[in-house]
N, C-alpha and C. Protein backbone atom coordinates (compact mmCIF):
# COMPACT_ATOMS: atom_id res chain seq x y z
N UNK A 1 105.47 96.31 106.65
CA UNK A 1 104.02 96.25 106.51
C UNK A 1 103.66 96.46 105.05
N UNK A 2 103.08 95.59 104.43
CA UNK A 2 102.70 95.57 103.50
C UNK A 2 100.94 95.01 102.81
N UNK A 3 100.77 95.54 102.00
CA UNK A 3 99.17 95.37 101.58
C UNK A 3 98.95 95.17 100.38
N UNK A 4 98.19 93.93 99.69
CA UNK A 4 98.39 93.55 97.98
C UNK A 4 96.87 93.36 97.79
N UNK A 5 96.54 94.24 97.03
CA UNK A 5 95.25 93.86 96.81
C UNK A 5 95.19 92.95 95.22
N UNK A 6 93.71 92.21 95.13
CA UNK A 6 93.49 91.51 94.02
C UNK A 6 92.40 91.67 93.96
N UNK A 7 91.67 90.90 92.45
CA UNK A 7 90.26 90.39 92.76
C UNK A 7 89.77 91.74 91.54
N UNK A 8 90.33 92.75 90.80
CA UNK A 8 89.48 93.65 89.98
C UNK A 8 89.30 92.82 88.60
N UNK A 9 88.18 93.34 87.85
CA UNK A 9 88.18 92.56 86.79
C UNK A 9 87.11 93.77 86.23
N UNK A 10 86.26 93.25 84.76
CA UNK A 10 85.58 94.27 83.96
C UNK A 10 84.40 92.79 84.75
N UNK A 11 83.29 93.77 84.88
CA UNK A 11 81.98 93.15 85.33
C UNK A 11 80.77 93.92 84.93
N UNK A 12 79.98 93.64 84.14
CA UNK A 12 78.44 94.30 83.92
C UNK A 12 77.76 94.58 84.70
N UNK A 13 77.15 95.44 84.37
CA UNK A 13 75.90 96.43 85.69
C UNK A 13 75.03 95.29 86.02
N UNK A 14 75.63 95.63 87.39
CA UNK A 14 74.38 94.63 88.26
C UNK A 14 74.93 93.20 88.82
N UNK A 15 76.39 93.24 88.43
CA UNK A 15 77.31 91.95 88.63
C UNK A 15 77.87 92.00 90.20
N UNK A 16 78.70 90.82 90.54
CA UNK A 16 78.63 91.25 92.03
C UNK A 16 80.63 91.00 91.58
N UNK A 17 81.24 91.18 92.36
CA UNK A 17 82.59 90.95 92.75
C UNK A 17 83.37 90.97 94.31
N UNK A 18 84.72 89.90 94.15
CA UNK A 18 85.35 89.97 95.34
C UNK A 18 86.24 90.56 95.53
N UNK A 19 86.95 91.60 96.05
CA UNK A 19 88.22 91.98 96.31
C UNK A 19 88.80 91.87 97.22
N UNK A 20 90.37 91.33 97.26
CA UNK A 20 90.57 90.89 98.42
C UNK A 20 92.25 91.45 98.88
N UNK A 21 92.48 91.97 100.12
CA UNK A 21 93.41 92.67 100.45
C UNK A 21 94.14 91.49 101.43
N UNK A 22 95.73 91.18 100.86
CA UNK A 22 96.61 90.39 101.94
C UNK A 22 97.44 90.99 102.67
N UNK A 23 97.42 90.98 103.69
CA UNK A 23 98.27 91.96 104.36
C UNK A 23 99.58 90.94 104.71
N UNK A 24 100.80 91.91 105.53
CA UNK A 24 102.14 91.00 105.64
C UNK A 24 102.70 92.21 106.68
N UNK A 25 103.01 91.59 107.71
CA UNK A 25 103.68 92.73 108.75
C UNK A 25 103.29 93.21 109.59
N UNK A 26 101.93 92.53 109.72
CA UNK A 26 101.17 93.13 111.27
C UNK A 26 99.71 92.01 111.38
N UNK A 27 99.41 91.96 112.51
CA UNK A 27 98.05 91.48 112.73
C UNK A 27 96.96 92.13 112.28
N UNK A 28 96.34 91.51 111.39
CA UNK A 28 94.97 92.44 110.54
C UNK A 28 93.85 92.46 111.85
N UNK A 29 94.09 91.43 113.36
CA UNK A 29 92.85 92.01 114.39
C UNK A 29 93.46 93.38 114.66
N UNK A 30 94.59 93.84 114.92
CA UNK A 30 95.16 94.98 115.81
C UNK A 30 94.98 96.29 115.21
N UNK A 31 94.70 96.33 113.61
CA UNK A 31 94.48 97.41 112.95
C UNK A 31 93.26 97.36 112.31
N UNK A 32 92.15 98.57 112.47
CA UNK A 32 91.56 99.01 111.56
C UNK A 32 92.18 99.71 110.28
N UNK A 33 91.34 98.95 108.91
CA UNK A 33 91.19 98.93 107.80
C UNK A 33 89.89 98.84 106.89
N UNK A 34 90.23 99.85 105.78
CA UNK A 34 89.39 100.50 104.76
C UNK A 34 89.57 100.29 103.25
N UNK A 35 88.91 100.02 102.57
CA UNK A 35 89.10 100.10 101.63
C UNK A 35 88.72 101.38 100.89
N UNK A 36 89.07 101.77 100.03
CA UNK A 36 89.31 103.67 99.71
C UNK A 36 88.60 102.97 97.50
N UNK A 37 88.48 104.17 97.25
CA UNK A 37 88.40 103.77 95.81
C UNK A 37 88.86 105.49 95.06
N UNK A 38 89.24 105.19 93.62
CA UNK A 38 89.88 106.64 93.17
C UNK A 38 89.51 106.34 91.44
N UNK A 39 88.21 107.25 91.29
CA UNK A 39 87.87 106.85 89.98
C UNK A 39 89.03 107.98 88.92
N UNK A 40 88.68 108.14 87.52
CA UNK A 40 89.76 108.97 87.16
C UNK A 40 88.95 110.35 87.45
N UNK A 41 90.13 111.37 87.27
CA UNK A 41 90.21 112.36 87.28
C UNK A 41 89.15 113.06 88.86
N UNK A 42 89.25 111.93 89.99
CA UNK A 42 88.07 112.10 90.85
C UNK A 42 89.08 111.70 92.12
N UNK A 43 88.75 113.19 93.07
CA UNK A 43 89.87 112.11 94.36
C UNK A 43 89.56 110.88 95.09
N UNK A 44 90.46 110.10 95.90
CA UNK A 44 90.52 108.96 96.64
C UNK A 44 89.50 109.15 97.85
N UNK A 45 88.31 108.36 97.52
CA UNK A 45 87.25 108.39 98.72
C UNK A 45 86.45 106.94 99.36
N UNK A 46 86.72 107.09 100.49
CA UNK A 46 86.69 106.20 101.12
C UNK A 46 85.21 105.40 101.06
N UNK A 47 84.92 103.77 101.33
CA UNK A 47 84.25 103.07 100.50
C UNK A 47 83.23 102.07 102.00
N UNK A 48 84.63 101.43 102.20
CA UNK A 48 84.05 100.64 103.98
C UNK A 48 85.61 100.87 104.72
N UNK A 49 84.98 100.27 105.72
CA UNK A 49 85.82 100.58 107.00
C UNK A 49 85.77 98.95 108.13
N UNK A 50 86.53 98.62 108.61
CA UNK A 50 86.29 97.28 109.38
C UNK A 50 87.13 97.62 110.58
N UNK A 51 86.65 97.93 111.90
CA UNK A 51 87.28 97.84 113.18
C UNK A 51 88.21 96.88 113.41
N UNK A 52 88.95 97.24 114.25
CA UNK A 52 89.99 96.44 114.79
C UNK A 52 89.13 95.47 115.57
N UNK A 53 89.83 94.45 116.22
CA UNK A 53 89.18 93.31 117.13
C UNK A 53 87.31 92.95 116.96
N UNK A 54 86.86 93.59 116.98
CA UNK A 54 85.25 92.93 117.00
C UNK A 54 85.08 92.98 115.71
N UNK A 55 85.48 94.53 115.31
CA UNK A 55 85.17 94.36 113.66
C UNK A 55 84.41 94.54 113.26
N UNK A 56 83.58 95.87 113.81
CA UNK A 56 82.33 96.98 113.44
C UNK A 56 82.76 97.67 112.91
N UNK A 57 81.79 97.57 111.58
CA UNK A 57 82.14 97.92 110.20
C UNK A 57 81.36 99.71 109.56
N UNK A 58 81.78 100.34 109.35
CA UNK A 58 81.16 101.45 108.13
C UNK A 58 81.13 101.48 106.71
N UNK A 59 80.25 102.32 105.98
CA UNK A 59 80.36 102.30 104.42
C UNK A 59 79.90 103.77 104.03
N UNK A 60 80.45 103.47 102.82
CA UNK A 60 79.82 105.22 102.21
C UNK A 60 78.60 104.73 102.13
N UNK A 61 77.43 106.15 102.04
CA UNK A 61 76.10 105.98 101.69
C UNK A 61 75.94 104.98 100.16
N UNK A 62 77.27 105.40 99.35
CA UNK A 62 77.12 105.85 98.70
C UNK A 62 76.87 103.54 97.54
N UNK A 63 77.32 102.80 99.20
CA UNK A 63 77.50 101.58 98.44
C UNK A 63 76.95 100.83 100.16
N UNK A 64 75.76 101.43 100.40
CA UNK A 64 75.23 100.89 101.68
C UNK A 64 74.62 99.91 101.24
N UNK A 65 74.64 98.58 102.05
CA UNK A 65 73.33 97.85 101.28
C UNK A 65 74.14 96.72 100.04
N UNK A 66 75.31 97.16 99.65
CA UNK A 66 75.47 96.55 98.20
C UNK A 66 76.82 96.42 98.44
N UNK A 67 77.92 96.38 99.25
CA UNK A 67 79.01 96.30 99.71
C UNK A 67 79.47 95.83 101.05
N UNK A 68 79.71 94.67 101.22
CA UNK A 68 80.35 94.44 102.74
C UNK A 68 81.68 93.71 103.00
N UNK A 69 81.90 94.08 104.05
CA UNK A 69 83.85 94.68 104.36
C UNK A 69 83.99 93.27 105.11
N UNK A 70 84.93 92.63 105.31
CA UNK A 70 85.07 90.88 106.08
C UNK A 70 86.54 90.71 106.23
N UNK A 71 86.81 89.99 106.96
CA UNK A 71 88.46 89.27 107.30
C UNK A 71 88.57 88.18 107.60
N UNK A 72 89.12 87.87 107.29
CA UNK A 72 89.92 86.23 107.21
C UNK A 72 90.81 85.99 108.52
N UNK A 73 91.10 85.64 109.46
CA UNK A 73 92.90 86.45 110.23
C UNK A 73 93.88 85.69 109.64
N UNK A 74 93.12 84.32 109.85
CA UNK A 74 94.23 82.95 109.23
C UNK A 74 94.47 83.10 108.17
N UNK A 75 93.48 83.74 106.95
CA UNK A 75 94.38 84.26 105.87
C UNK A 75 94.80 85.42 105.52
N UNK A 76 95.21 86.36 106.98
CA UNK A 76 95.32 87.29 106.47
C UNK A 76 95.28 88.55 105.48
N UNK A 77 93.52 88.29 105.37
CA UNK A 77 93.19 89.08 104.52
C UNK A 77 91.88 89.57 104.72
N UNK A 78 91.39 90.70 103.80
CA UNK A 78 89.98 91.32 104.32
C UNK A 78 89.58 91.47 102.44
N UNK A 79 88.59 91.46 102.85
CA UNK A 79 87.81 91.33 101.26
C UNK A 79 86.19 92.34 101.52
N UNK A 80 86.33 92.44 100.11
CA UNK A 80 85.22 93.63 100.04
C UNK A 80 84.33 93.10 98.65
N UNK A 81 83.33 92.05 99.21
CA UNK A 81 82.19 92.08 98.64
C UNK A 81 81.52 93.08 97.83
N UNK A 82 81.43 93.06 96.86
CA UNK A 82 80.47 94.12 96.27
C UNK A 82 79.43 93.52 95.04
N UNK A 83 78.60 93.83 95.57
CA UNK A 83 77.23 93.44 94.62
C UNK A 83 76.48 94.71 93.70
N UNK A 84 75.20 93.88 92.95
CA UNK A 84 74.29 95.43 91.90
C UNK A 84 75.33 96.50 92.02
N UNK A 85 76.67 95.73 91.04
CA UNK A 85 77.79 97.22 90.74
C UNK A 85 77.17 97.85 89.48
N UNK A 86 77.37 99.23 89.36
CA UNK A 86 77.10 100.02 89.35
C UNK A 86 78.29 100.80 87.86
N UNK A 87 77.67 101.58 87.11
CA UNK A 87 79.05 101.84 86.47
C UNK A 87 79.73 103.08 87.51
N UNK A 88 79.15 103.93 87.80
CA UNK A 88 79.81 104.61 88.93
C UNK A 88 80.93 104.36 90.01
N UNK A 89 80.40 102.67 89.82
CA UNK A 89 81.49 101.88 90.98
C UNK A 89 82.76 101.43 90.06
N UNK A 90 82.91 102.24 88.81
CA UNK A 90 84.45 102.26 87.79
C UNK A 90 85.30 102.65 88.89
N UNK A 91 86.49 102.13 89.24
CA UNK A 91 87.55 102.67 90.04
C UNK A 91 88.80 102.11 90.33
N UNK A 92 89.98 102.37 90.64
CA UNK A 92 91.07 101.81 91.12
C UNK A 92 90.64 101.60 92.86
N UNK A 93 90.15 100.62 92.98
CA UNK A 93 90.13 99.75 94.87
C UNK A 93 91.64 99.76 95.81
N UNK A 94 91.60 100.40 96.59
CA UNK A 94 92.65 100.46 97.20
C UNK A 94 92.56 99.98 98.71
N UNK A 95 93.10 99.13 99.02
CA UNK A 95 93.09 98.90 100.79
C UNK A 95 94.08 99.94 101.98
N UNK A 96 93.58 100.45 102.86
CA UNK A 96 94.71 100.93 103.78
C UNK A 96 94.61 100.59 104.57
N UNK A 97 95.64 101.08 106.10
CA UNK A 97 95.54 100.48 107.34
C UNK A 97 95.72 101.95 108.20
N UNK A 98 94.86 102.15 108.98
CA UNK A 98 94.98 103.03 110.08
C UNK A 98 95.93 103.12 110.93
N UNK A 99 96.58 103.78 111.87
CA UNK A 99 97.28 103.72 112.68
C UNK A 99 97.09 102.72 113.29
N UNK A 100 97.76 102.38 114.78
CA UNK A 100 97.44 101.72 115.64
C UNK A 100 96.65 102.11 116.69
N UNK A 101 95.86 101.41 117.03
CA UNK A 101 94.87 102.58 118.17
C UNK A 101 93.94 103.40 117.01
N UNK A 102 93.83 103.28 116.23
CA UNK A 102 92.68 104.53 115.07
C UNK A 102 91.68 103.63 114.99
N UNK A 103 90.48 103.92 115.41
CA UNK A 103 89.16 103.26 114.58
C UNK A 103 88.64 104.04 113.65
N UNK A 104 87.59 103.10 112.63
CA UNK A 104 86.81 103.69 111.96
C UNK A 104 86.22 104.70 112.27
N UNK A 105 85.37 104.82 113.22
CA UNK A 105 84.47 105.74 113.90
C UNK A 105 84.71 106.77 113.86
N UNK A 106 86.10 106.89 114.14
CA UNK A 106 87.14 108.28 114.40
C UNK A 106 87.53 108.55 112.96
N UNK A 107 88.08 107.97 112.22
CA UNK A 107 88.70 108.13 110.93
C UNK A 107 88.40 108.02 109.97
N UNK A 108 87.40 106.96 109.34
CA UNK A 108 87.09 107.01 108.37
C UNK A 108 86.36 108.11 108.01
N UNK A 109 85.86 108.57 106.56
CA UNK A 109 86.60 108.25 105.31
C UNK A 109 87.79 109.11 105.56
N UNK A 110 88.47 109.37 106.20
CA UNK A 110 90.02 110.43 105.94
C UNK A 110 90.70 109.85 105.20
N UNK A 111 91.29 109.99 104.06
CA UNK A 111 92.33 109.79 103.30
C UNK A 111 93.60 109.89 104.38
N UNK A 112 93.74 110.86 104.63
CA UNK A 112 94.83 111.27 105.06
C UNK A 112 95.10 110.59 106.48
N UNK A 113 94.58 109.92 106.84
CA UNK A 113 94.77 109.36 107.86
C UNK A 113 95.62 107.82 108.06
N UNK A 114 95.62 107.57 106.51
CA UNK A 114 95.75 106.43 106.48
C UNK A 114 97.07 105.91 106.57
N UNK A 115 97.83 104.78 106.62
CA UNK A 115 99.04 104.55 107.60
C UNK A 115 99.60 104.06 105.76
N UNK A 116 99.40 102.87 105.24
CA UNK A 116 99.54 102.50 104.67
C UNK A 116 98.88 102.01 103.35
N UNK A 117 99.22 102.27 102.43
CA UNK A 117 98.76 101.72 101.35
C UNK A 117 98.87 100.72 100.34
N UNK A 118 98.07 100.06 99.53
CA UNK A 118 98.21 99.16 98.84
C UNK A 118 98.21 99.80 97.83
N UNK A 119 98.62 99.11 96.51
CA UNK A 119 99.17 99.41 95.24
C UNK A 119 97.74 99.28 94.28
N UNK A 120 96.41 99.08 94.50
CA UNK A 120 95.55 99.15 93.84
C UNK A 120 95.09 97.81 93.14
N UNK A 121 93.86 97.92 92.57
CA UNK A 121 93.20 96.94 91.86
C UNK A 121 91.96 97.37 90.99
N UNK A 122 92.21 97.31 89.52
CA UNK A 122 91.38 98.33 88.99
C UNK A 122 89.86 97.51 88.18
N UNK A 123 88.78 98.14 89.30
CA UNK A 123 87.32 97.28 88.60
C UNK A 123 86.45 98.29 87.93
N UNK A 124 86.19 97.22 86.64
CA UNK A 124 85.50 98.39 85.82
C UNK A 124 84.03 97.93 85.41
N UNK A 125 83.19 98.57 85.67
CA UNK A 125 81.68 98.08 85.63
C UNK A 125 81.08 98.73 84.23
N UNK A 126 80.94 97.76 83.22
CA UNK A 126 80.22 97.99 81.78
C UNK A 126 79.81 97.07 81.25
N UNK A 127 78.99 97.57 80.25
CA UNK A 127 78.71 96.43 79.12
C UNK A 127 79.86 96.03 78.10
């Protein structure tokens, strides 16, 4: 099981971006997945959340409104829209995958809950 994220880049306040997580080793319907973010010197906190099978979604307050969580199956991948970024929204983007059987509802934002991780993607919001 594996998870590659892409898609960070430097973008100006108020710019929108795509990030996009490929997964390899499991069905992306069968697991809920999150994308997490870890600015520096700031711990890993969780961002959105996308249910398994239907695929009812959560977000931090903190990017309600200006962030939404999506999947592909055929391309095995889930992407995280983000719009009016923010410099606050500086961070290394990380995708994970929940157990099997874990929903959002139940888990998110837990760090610690998370099954697997991706290796990061670092977006930086400035002039």
């Amino acid at each position: 099981v594996t998870l590659v994220e892409s898609g960070g880049d430097l973008v100006n306040p108020g710019g929108s971006l795509r990030l996009s997580c490929v997964a390899s080793g499991f069905s992306l319907d069968s697991r809920s997945i999150a994308w997490f973010r870890q600015a520096p010197g700031k711990e890993r906190e969780g961002v959105s959340c996308l249910n398994s099978g239907y695929g009812s979604t959560r977000h931090a307050d903190s990017v309600k409104g200006r962030f939404t969580i999506s999947r592909d199956s055929a391309k095995k991948s889930v992407y995280l829209q983000m719009s009016k970024l923010k410099p606050e929204d500086t961070a290394v983007y990380y995708c994970g995958i929940y157990p099997s059987g874990r929903r959002c509802d139940d888990e998110f934002p837990l760090r610690e809950a998370v099954e697997v991780w991706g290796q990061g993607t670092l977006v930086t919001v400035s002039w």
